[in-house]
Protein backbone atom coordinates (compact mmCIF):
# COMPACT_ATOMS: atom_id res chain seq x y z
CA UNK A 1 70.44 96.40 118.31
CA UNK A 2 67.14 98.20 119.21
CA UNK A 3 67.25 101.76 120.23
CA UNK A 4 64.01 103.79 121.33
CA UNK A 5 63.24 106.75 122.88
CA UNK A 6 60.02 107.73 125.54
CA UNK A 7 59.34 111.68 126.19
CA UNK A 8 57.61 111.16 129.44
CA UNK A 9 57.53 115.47 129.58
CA UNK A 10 58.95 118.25 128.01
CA UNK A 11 62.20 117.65 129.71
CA UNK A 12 62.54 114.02 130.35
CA UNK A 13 62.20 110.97 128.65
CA UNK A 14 63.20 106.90 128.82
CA UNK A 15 65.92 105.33 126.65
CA UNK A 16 65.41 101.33 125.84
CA UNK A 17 68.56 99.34 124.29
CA UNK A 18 67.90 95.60 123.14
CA UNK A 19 70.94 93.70 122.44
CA UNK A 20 71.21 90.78 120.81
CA UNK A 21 73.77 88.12 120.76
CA UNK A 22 75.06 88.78 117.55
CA UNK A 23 75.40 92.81 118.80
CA UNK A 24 78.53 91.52 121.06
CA UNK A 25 79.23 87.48 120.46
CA UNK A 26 81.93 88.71 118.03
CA UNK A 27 83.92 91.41 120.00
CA UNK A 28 83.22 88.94 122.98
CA UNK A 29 85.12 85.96 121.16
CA UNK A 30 87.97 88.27 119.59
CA UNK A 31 88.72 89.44 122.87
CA UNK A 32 88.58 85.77 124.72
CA UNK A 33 90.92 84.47 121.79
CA UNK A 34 93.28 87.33 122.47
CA UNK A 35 93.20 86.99 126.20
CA UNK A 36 93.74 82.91 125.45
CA UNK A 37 97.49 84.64 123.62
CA UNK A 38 98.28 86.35 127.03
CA UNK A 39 97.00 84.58 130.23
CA UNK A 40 98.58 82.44 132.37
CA UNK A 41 96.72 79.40 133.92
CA UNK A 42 98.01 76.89 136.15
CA UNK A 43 99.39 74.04 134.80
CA UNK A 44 99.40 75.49 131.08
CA UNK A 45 102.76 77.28 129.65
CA UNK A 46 101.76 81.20 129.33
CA UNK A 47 99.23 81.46 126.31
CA UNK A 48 98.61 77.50 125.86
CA UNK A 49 95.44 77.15 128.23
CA UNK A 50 92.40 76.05 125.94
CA UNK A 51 89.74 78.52 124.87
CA UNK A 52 87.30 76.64 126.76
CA UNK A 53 89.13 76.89 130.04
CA UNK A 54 89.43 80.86 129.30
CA UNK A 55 85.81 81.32 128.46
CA UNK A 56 84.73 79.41 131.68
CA UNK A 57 87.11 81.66 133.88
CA UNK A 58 86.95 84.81 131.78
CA UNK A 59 83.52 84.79 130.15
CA UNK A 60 81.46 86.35 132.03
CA UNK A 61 83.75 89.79 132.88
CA UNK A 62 84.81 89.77 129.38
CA UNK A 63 80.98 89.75 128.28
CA UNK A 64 80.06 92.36 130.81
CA UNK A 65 82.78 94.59 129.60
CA UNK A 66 82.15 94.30 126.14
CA UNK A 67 78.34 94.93 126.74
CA UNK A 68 79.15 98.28 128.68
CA UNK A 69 81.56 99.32 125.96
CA UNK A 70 78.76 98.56 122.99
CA UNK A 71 76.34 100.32 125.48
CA UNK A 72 78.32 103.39 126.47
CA UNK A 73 79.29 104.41 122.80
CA UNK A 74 75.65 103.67 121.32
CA UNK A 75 73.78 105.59 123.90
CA UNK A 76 76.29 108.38 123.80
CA UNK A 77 76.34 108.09 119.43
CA UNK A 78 72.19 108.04 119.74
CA UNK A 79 72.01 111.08 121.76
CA UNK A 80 74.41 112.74 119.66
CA UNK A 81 72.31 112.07 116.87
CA UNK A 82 69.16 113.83 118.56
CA UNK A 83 68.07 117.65 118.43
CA UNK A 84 67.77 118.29 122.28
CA UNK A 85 70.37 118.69 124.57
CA UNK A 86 71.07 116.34 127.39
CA UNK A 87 71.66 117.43 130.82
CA UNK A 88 74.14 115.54 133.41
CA UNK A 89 74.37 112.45 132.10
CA UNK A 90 71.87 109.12 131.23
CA UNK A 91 71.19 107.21 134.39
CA UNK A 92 70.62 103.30 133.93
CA UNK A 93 67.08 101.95 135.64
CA UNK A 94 67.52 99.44 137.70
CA UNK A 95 64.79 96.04 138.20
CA UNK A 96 65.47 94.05 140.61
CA UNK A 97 62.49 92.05 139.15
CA UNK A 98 64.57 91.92 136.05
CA UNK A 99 68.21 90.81 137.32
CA UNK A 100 70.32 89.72 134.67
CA UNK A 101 71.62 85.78 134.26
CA UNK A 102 75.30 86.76 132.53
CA UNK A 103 75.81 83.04 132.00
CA UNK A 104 73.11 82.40 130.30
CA UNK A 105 71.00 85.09 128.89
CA UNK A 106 71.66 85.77 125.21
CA UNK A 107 69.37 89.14 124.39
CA UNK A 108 69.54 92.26 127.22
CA UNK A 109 67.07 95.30 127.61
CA UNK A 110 68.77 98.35 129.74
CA UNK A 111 66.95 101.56 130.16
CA UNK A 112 68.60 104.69 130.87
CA UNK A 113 66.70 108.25 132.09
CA UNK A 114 67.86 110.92 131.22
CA UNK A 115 67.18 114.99 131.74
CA UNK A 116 67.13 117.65 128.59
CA UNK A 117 66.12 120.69 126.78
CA UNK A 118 65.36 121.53 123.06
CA UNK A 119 66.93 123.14 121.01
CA UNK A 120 66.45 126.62 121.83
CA UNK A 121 67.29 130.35 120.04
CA UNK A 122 68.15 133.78 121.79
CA UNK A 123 68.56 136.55 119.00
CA UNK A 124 70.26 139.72 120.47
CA UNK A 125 68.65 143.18 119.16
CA UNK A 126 67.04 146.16 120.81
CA UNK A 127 64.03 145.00 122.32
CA UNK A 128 65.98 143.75 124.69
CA UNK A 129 66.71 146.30 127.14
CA UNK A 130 68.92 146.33 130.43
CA UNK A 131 70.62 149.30 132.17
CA UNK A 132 74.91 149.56 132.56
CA UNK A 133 75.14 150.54 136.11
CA UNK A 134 77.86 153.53 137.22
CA UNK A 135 78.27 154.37 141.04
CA UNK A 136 79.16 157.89 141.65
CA UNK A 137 81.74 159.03 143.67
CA UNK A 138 80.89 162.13 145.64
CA UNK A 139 82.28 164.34 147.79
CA UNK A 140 80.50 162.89 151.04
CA UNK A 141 81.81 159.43 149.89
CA UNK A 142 85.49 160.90 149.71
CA UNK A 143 84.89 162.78 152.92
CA UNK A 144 84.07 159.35 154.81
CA UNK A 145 87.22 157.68 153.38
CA UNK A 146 89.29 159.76 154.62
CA UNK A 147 87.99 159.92 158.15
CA UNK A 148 88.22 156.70 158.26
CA UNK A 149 91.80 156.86 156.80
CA UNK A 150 92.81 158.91 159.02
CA UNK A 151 91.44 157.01 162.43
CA UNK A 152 92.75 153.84 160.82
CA UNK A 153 96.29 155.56 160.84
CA UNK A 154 96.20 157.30 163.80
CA UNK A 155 98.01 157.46 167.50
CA UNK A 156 96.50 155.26 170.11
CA UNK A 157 96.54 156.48 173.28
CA UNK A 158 94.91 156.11 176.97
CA UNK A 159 93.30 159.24 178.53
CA UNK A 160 92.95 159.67 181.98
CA UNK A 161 89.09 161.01 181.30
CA UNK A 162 86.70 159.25 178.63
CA UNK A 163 85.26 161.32 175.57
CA UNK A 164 82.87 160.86 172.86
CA UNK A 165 83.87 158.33 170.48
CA UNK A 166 86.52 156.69 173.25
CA UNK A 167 86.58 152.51 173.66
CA UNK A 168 85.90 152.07 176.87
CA UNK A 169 87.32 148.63 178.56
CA UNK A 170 86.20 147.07 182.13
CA UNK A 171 83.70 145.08 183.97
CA UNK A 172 80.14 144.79 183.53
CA UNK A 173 78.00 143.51 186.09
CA UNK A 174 74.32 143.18 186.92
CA UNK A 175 73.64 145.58 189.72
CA UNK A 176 71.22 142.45 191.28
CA UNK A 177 72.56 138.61 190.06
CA UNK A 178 75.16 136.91 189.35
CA UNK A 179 75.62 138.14 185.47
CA UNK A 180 79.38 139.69 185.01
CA UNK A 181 81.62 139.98 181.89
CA UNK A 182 84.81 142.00 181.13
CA UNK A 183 83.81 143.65 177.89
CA UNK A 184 85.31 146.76 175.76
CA UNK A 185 82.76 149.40 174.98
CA UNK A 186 82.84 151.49 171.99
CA UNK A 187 81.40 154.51 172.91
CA UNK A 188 80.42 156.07 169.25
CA UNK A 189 77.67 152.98 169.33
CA UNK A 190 75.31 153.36 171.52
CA UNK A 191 73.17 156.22 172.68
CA UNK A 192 74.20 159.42 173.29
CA UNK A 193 72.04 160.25 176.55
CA UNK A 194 73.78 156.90 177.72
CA UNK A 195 77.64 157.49 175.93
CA UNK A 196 77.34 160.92 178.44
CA UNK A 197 77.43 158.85 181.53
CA UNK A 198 80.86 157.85 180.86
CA UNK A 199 81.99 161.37 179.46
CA UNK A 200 84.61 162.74 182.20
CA UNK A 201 84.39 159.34 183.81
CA UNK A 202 88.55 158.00 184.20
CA UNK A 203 89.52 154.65 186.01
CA UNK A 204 88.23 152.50 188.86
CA UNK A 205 84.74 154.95 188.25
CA UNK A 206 81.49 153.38 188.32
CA UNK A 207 79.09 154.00 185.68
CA UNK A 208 75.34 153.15 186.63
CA UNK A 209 72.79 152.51 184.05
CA UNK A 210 69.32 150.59 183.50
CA UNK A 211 69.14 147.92 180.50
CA UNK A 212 66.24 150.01 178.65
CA UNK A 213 68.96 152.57 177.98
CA UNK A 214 71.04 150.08 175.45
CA UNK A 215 68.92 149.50 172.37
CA UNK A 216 68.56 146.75 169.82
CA UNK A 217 71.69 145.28 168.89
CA UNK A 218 73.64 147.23 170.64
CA UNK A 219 74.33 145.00 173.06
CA UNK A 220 76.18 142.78 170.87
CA UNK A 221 77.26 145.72 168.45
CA UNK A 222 78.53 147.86 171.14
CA UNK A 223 79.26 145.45 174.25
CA UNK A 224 80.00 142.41 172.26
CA UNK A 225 77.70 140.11 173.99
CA UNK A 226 76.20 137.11 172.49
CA UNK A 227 72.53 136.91 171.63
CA UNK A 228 72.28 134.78 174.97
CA UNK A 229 73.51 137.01 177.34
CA UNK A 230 72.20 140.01 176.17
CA UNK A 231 68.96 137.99 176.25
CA UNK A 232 69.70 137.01 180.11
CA UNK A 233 70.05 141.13 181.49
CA UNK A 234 66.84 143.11 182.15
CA UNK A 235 67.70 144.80 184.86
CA UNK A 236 70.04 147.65 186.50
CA UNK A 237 73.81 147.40 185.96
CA UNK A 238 77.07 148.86 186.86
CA UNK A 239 80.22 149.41 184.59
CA UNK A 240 83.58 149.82 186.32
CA UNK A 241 85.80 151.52 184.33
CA UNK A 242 89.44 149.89 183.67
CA UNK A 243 91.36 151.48 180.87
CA UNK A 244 90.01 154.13 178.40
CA UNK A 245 91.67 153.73 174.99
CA UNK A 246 91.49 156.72 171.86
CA UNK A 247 92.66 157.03 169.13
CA UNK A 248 93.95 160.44 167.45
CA UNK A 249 93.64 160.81 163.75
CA UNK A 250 96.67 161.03 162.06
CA UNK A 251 97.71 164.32 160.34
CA UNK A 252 97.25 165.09 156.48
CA UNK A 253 100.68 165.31 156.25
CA UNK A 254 103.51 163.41 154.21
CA UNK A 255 104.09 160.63 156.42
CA UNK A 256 100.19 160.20 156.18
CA UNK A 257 100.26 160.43 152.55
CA UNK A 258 103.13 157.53 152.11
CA UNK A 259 101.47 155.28 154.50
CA UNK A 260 98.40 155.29 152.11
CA UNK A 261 99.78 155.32 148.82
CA UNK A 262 103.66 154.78 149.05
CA UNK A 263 106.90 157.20 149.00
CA UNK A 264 106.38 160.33 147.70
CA UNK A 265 103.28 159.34 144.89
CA UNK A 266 101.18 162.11 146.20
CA UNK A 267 102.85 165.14 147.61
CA UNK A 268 99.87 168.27 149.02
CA UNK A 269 96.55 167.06 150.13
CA UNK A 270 94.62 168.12 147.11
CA UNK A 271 96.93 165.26 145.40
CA UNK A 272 95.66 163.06 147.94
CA UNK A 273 92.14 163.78 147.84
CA UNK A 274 92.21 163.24 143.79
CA UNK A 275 93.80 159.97 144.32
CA UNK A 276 91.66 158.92 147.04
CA UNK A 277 88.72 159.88 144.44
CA UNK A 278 90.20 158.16 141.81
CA UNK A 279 90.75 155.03 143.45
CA UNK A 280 87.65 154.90 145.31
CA UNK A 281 86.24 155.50 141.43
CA UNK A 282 88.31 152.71 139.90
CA UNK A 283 87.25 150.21 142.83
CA UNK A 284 83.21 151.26 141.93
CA UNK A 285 83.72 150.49 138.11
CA UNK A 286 84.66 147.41 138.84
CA UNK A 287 81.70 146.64 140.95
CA UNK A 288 79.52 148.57 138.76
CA UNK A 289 80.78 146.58 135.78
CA UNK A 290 80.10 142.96 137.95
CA UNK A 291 76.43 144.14 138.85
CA UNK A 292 76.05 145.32 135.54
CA UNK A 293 76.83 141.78 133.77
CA UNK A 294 74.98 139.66 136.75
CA UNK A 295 71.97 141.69 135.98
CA UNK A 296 72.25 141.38 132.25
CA UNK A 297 73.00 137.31 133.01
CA UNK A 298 69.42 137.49 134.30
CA UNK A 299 67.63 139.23 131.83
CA UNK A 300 69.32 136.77 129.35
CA UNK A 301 68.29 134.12 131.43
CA UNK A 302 64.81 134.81 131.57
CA UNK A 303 64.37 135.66 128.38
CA UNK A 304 65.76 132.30 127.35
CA UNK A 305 62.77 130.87 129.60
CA UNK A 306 64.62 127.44 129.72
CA UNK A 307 62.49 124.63 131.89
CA UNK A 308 64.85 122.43 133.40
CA UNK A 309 64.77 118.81 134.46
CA UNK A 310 64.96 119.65 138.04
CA UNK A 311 63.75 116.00 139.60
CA UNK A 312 66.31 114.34 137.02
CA UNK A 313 69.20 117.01 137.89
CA UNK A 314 68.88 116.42 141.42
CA UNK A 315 68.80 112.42 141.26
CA UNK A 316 72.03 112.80 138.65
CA UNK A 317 73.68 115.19 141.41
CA UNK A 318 73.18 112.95 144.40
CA UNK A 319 74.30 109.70 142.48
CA UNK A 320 77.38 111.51 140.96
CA UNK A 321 78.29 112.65 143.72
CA UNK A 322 78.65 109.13 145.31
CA UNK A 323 77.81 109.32 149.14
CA UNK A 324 79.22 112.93 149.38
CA UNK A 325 76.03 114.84 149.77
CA UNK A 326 72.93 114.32 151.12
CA UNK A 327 69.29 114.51 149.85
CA UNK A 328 69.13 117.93 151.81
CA UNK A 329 72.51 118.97 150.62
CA UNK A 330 71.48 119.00 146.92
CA UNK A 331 68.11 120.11 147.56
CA UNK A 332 69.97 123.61 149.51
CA UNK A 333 72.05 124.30 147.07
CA UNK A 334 70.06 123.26 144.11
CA UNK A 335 68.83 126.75 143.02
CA UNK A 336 72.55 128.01 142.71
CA UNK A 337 73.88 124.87 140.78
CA UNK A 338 70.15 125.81 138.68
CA UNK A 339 71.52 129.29 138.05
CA UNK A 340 74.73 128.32 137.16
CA UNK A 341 73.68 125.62 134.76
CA UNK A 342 71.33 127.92 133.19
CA UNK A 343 73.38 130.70 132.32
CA UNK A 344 75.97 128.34 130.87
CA UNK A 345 73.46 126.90 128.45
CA UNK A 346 72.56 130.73 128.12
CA UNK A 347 76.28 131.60 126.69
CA UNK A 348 77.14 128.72 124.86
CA UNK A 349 74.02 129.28 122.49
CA UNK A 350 75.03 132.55 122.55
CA UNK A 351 78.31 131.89 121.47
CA UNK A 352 77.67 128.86 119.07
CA UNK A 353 74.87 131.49 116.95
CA UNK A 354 77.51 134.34 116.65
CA UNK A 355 80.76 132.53 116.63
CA UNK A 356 82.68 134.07 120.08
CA UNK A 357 85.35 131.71 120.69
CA UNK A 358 87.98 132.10 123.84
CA UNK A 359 90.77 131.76 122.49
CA UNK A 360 94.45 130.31 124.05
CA UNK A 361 96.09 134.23 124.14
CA UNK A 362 92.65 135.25 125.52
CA UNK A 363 93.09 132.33 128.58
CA UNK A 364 96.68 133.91 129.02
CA UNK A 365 96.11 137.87 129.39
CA UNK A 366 92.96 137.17 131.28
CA UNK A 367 95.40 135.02 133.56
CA UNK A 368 98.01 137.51 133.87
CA UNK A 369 95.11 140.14 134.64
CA UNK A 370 93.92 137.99 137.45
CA UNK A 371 97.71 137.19 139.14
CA UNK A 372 98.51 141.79 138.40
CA UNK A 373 95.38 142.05 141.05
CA UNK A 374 96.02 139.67 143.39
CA UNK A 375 99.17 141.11 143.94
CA UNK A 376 98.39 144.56 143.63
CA UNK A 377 99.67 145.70 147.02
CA UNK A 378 102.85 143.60 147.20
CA UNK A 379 104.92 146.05 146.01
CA UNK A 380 106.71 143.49 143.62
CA UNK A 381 106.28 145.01 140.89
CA UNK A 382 108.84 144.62 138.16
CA UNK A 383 109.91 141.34 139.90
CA UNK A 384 106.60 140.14 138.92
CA UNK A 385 106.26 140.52 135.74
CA UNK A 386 109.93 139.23 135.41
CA UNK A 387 108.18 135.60 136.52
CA UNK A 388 104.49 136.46 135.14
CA UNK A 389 105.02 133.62 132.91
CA UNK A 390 106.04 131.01 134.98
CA UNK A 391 103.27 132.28 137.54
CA UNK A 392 100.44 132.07 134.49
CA UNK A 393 101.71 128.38 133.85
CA UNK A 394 101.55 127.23 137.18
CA UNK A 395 98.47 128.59 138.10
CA UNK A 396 96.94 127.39 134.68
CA UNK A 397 98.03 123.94 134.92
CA UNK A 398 97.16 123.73 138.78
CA UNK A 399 94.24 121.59 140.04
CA UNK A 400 94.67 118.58 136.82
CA UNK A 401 93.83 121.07 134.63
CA UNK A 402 90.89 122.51 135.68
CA UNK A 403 92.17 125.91 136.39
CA UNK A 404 92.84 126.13 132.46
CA UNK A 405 89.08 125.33 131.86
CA UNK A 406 87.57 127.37 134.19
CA UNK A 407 89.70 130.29 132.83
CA UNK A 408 88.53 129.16 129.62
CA UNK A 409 84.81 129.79 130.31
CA UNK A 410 85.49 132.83 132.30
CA UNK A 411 86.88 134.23 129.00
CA UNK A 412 83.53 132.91 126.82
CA UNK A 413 81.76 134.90 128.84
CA UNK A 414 83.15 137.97 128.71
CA UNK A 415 82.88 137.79 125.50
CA UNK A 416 79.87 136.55 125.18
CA UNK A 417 78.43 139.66 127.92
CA UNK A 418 80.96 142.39 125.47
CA UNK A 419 78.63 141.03 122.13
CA UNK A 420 75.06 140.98 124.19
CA UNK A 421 75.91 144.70 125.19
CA UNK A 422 76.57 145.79 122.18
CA UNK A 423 73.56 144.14 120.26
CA UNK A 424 70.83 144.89 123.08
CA UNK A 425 69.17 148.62 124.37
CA UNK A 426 71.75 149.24 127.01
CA UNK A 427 70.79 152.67 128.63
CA UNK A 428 73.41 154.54 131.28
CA UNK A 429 72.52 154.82 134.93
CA UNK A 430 74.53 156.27 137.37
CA UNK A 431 73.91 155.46 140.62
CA UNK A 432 75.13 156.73 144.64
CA UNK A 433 76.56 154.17 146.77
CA UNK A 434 73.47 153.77 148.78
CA UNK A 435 71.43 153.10 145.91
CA UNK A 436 73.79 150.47 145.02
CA UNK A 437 73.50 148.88 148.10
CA UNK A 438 69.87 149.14 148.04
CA UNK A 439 69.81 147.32 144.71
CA UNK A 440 72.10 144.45 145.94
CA UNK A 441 70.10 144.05 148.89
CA UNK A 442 67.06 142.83 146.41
């Protein structure tokens, strides 16, 4: 056997295999001799047909078997063998020109393409520097939760006489055409100069108005229209006014308190305001602590400066994917699956170089930390963790297994993101909410 190996670029290369018949005439005969034990011909007793007869029914899927066995473990031994890493796996070149004669060829060349990268180092220490992100919650942001706490929980009723911030419902018509849609209005989104024309307006009232007054996007915002119809109206309309509907905000009182937290865990509203801070502050650590590790991902990333195989990667996706995708599908989501392949390569060196290993226990806790918040608001409670094993099994052997794996790597990484934080420059930054969304928006 012949094995040799092209670098057409950095990241891709060729991989010839010459067989000969004395690579697989051996394995090929052992198995026809055993096969000659077992089958069953016609006219022969079970395991009496001659070899000859078995060879010239059996030969040639016996010889194509044993080929792709000698094949598969040789290529797979030979990359082993080699310093880069292979990405996806080989794919065979096919030549028509070159069509293979099983019956009576005696020496084979396949070639095989494959994608990779070298062997590559990323040593954590100081002069790599990333920022660990805290949101601050302030009063304003408290202040806001609340409000809407409150409107969330409130009485809805239906005034005789609309007011600022009331939801308007009735019919909306063009004042000229044939344009006319029952729509609910919420009066807190549109203009002021045009929410007065319904203040002190009650039911069967007509309110007249010209399109200019609704601005951009509130016609869908605010009316609910689609992008079409708001398109279609230009011109004077009326709005005939069918039920006004408001809602009161609920009291800051103990049966305001329970609703929001449960019997009796706060009991004055300076109680409630602390826990609304504190759980508006627990909810931004956890967010703060995502961004934080997605941005140090990508500083990891780039310094890593990995060139991938991308016209390889996508060929391997479509054809491993087998008629699921399309050439456009892989070429959408590329980028992602790009991300996510480099990061992985990213924390397994990481790993491998300072020995972070996920460990069984580590797959478990992680697990149970996972079910604890998805059923956070259930109320179960003790019940739960009564079960929490059988939950944690079920969930971990769930989808053939893969469930366990994917835990598996979840935990690498956090492991792998706990080390890189302590090794690197990783300066404080606290941040307002708005700045955070600013940063997300990038």
């Amino acid at each position: 056997m012949e094995i040799t190996l092209d670098k057409h670029s950095a990241n891709q290369a060729s991989i010839k295999i010459k067989l000969t018949e004395a690579d697989y005439q051996t394995k090929v005969d052992a198995k026809l001799k055993d096969y000659a034990k077992k089958v069953n011909i016609k006219g022969f007793r079970p395991g009496k047909a001659p070899l000859g007869m078995v060879k010239n029914i059996y030969g040639t899927s016996v010889l194509v078997d044993e080929i792709n066995n000698i094949l598969g473990e040789s290529l797979n031994n030979y990359l082993k063998e080699q310093t880069f890493r292979v990405l996806g796996d080989p794919l065979p070149v096919e030549k028509v020109e070159e069509k293979i004669d099983w019956k009576n060829q005696k020496d084979f060349d396949f070639e095989y393409k494959i994608g990779f990268i070298e062997n590559f180092e990323l040593p954590l220490d100081k002069s790599i520097k990333a920022n660990k992100y805290s949101i601050k919650v302030d009063d304003k942001l408290v202040d806001e939760t609340v409000a809407n706490l409150k409107s969330q929980y409130g009485n809805s009723t239906n005034p005789e006489t609309a007011e600022a911030g009331d939801h308007v419902y009735g019919d909306l018509a063009a004042a000229e055409g044939e344009f006319s849609k029952t729509v609910s209005l919420d009066l807190s989104k549109i203009t002021k100069k045009l929410a007065d024309k319904f203040i002190g307006k009650g039911k069967d009232e007509v309110v007249e108005f010209a399109a200019k007054d609704v601005k951009k996007g509130q016609w869908e915002e605010a009316f609910g229209l689609n992008e079409e119809e708001a398109a279609s109206i230009s011109d004077n309309l009326t709005f005939t006014i069918k039920n006004i509907n408001r809602t009161e905000e609920a009291k800051m009182d103990q049966e305001f308190f329970d609703k929001i937290f449960g019997p009796d865990q706060v009991k004055s509203e300076e109680e409630f305001l602390n826990k609304v801070r504190e759980t508006l502050q627990s909810n931004y650590n956890r967010e703060a602590k995502v961004f934080t590790e997605e941005e140090l991902k990508k500083i990891l990333v780039e310094k890593a400066n990995l060139d991938l195989p991308e016209e390889f990667l996508k060929e391997w996706l479509l054809k491993a994917n087998d008629g699921k995708v399309t050439e456009q599908d892989v070429e959408n989501e590329f980028p992602i699956y790009a991300r996510q392949l480099v990061w992985s390569l990213v924390s397994n060196e990481i790993a491998r170089a300072n020995e972070i290993k996920a460990e069984h226990q580590d797959v478990i806790e992680k697990t149970k930390e996972m079910i604890r918040e998805q059923f956070a608001s259930s109320g179960l409670g003790a019940s739960l963790e009564d079960s929490m094993d059988l939950f944690v099994d079920n969930y971990l052997k769930g989808n053939e297994g893969q469930n366990y794996m994917n835990m598996l790597t979840s935990v690498q990484n956090d492991k792998v993101l706990d080390f890189a934080q302590e090794k690197i420059s990783l300066k404080e930054k606290e941040i307002s909410l708005d700045e955070y969304k600013e940063l997300l928006e990038k």
